[in-house]
Protein backbone atom coordinates (compact mmCIF):
# COMPACT_ATOMS: atom_id res chain seq x y z
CA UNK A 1 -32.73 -87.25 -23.01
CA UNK A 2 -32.39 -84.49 -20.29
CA UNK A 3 -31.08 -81.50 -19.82
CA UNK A 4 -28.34 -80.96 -17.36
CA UNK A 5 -30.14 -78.93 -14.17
CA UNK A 6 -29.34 -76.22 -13.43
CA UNK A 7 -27.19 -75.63 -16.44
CA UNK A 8 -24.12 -73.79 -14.70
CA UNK A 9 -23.82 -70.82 -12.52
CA UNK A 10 -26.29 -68.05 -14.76
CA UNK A 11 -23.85 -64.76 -13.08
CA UNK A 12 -20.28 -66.86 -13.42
CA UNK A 13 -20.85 -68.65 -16.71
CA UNK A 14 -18.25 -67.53 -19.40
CA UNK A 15 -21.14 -67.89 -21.98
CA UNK A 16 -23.79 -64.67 -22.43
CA UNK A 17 -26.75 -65.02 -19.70
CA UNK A 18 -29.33 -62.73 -19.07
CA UNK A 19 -27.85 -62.90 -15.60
CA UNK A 20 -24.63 -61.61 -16.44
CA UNK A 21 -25.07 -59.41 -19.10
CA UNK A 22 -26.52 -56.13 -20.13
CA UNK A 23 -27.57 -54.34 -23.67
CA UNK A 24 -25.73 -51.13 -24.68
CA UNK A 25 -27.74 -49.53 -27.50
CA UNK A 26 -26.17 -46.46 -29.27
CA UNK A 27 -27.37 -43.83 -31.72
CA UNK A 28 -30.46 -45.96 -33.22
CA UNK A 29 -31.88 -42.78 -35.12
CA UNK A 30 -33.02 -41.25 -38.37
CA UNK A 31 -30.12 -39.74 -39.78
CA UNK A 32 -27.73 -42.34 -38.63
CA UNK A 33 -29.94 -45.06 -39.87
CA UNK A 34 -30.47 -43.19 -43.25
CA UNK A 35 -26.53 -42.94 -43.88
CA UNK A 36 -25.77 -46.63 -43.14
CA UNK A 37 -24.64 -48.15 -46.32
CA UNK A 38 -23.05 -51.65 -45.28
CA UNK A 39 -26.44 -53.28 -44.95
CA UNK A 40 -29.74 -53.28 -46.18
CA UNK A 41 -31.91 -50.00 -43.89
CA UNK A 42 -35.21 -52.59 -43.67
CA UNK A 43 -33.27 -55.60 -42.26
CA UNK A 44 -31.26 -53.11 -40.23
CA UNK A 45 -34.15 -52.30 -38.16
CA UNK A 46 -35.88 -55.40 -38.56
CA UNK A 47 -32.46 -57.13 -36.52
CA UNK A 48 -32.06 -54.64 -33.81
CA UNK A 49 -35.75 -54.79 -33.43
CA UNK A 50 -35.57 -57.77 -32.57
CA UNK A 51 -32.39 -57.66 -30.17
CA UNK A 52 -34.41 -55.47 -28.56
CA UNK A 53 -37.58 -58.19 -27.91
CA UNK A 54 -35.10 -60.64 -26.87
CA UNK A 55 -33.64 -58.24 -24.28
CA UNK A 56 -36.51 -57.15 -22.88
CA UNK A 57 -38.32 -60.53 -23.05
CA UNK A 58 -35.00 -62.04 -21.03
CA UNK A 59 -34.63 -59.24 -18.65
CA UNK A 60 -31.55 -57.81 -20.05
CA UNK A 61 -30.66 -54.24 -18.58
CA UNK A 62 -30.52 -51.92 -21.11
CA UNK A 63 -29.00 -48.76 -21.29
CA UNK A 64 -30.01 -46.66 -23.74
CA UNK A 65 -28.33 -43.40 -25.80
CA UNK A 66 -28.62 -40.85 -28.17
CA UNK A 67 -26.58 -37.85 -29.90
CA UNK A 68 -27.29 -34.39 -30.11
CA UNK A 69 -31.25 -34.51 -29.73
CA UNK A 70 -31.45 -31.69 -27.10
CA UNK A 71 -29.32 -29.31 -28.87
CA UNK A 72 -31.77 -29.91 -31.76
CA UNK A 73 -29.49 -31.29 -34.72
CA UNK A 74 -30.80 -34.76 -34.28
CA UNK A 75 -33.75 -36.94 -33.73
CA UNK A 76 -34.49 -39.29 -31.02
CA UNK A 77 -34.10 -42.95 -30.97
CA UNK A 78 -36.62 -44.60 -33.67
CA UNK A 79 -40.55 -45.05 -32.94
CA UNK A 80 -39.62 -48.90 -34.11
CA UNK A 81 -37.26 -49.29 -31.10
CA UNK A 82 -38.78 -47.12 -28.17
CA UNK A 83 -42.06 -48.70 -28.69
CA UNK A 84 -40.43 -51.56 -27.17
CA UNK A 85 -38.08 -49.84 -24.99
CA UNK A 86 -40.83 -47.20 -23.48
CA UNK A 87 -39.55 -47.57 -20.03
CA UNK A 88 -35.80 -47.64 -20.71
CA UNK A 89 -34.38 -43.49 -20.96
CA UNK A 90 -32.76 -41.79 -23.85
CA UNK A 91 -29.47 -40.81 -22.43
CA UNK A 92 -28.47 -37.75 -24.70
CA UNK A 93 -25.04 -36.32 -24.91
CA UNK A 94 -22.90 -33.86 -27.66
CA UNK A 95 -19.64 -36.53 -27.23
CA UNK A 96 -18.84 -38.62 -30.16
CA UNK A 97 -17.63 -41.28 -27.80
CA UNK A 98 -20.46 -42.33 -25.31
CA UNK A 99 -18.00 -43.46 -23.06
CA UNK A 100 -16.78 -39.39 -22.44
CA UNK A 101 -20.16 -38.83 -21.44
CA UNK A 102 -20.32 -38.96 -17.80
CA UNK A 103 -24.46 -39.61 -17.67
CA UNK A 104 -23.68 -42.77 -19.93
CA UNK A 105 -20.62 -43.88 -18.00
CA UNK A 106 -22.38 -44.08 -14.17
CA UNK A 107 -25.37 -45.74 -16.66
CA UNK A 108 -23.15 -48.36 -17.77
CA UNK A 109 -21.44 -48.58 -14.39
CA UNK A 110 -24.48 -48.86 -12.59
CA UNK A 111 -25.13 -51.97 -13.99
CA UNK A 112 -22.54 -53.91 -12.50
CA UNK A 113 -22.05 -56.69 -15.11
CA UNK A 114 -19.04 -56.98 -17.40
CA UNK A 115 -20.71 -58.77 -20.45
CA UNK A 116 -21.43 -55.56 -22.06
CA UNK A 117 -23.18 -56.40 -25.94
CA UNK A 118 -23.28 -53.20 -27.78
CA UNK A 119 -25.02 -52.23 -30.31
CA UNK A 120 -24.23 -48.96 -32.40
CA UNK A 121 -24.52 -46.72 -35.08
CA UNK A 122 -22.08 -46.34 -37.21
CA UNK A 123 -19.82 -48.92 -36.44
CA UNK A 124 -16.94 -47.33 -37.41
CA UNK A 125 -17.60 -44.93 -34.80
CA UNK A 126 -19.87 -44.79 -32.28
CA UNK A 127 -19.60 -48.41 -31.61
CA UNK A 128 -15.63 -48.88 -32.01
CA UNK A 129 -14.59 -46.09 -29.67
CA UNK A 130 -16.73 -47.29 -26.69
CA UNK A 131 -16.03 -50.62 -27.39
CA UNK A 132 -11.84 -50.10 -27.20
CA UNK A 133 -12.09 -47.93 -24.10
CA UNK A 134 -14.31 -50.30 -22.30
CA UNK A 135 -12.35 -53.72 -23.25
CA UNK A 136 -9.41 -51.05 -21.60
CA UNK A 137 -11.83 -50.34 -18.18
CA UNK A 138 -11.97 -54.48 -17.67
CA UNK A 139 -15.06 -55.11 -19.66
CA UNK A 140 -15.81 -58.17 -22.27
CA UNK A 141 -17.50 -56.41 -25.21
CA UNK A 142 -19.80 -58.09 -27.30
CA UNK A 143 -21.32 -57.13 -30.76
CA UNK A 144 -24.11 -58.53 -33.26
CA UNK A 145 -22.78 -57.89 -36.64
CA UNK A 146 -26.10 -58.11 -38.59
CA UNK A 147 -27.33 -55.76 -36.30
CA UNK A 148 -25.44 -52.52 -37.01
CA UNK A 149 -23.81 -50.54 -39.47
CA UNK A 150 -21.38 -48.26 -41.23
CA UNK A 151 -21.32 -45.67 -43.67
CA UNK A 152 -19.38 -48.20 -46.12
CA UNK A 153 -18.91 -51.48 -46.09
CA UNK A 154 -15.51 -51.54 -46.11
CA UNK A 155 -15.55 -49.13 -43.22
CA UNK A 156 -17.94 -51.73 -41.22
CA UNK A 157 -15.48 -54.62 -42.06
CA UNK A 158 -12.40 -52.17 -40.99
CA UNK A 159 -14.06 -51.32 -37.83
CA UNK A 160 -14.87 -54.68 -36.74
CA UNK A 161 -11.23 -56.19 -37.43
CA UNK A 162 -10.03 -53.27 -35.68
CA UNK A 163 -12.06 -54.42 -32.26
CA UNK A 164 -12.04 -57.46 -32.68
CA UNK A 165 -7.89 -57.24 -32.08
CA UNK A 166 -8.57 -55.67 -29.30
CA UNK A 167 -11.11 -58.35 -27.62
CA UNK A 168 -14.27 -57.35 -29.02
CA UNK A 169 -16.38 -60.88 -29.45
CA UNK A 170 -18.64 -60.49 -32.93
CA UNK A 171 -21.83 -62.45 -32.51
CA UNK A 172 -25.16 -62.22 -34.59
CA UNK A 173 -29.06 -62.07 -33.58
CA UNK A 174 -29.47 -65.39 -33.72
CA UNK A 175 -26.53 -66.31 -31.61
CA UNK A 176 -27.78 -63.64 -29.25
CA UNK A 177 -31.04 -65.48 -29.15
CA UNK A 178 -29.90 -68.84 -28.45
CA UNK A 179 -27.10 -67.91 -25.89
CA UNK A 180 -29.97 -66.58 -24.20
CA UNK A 181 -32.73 -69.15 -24.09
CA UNK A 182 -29.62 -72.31 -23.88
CA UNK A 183 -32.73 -75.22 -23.34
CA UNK A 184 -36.05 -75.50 -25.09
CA UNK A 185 -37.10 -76.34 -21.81
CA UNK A 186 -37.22 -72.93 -20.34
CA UNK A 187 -40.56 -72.55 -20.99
CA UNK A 188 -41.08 -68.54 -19.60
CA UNK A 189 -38.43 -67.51 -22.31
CA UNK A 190 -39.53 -70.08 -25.10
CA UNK A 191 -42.21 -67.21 -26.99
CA UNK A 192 -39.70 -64.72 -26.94
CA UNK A 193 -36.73 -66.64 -27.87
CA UNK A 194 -39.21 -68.19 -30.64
CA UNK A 195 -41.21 -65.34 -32.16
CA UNK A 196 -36.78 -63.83 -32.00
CA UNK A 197 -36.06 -66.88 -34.27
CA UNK A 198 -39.21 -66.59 -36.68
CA UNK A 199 -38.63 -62.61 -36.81
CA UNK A 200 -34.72 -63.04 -37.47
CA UNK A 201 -35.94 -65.37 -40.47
CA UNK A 202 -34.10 -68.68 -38.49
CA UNK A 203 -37.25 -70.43 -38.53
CA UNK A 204 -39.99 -70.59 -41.49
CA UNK A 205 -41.72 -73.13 -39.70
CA UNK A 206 -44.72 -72.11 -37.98
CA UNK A 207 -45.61 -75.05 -36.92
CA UNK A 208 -42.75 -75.43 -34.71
CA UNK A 209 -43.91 -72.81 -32.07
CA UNK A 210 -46.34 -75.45 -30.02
């Protein structure tokens, strides 16, 4: 058996690519993780750890923000995430919605892809208002549920039936993984898209990696 080559247009296709997508990450810090109460705070991290791998091991533009860390009432993005994301800057801003901050709007803009997947905390919140204003600017939003969280579960669940009415897609880490990497056969991506997998919990077998 063999894989169709190339498999479709990477910066057209209608699936995620690292071609045609970017990462949004929003308010990953202390207090906001601390007050998330729809999901377990360990697997929490553990997920959007890993999101973060995955985009950085597939070349995924990132763009990268935090809320009210110069003014002092907040803390920056977690040691657990900017270990990873060293390079990427922490775009800081007072606005509840990140999409009324001008720094974080030419950010996003900048990137010039419309496959936005964004990743916030809480979801209620600073997820759901970016997401409905940029599914309004022409964008396709994208979101990994195990990978963020509200300050109730029933407010997570509310928020994300709210979006996705409005054309938010819901995806998970592992779906985010394999969208990605598409064919065993690309080898450069295969450790990343692998060690995603065996982080994520997909894969047990450790044997599988060679």
């Amino acid at each position: 058996m063999s894989s169709i080559q190339p498999i479709r247009d990477t910066k057209t296709d209608h699936l995620l690519t690292p071609e045609n997508s970017a990462l949004i990450l929003i308010d990953y810090q202390p207090l906001q993780v601390n007050s998330v109460r729809s999901m377990d705070h360990e697997t929490l991290v553990k997920n959007i750890v890993t999101v973060c791998k995955l985009a950085k091991g597939f070349n995924v533009p990132i763009v990268l923000t935090t809320v009210n860390v110069e003014s002092g009432i907040n803390k920056p993005t977690l040691k657990h995430i900017k270990s990873i994301l060293s390079d990427i800057p922490e775009l800081d801003r007072t606005s509840v919605n990140s999409w009324e901050d001008k720094e974080f709007q030419e950010a996003v803009k900048a990137l010039d892809r419309k496959k936005l997947v964004i990743c916030a905390l809480w979801t209620e919140v600073c997820l759901a208002f970016p997401a409905l204003d940029l599914i309004k600017e022409g964008y396709e939003i994208y979101t990994l549920v195990d990978a963020i969280g509200g300050t109730s579960t029933i407010a997570h669940e509310t928020a994300l039936r709210r979006m996705e009415q409005a054309g938010v897609q819901l995806s998970s880490v592992t779906q985010y993984a394999c969208e990605l990497q598409r064919d065993w056969n690309r080898l450069d991506t295969k450790p990343v898209f692998f060690d995603g997998l065996m982080e994520n919990g997909s894969f047990f077998v450790e044997t599988l990696r060679w």
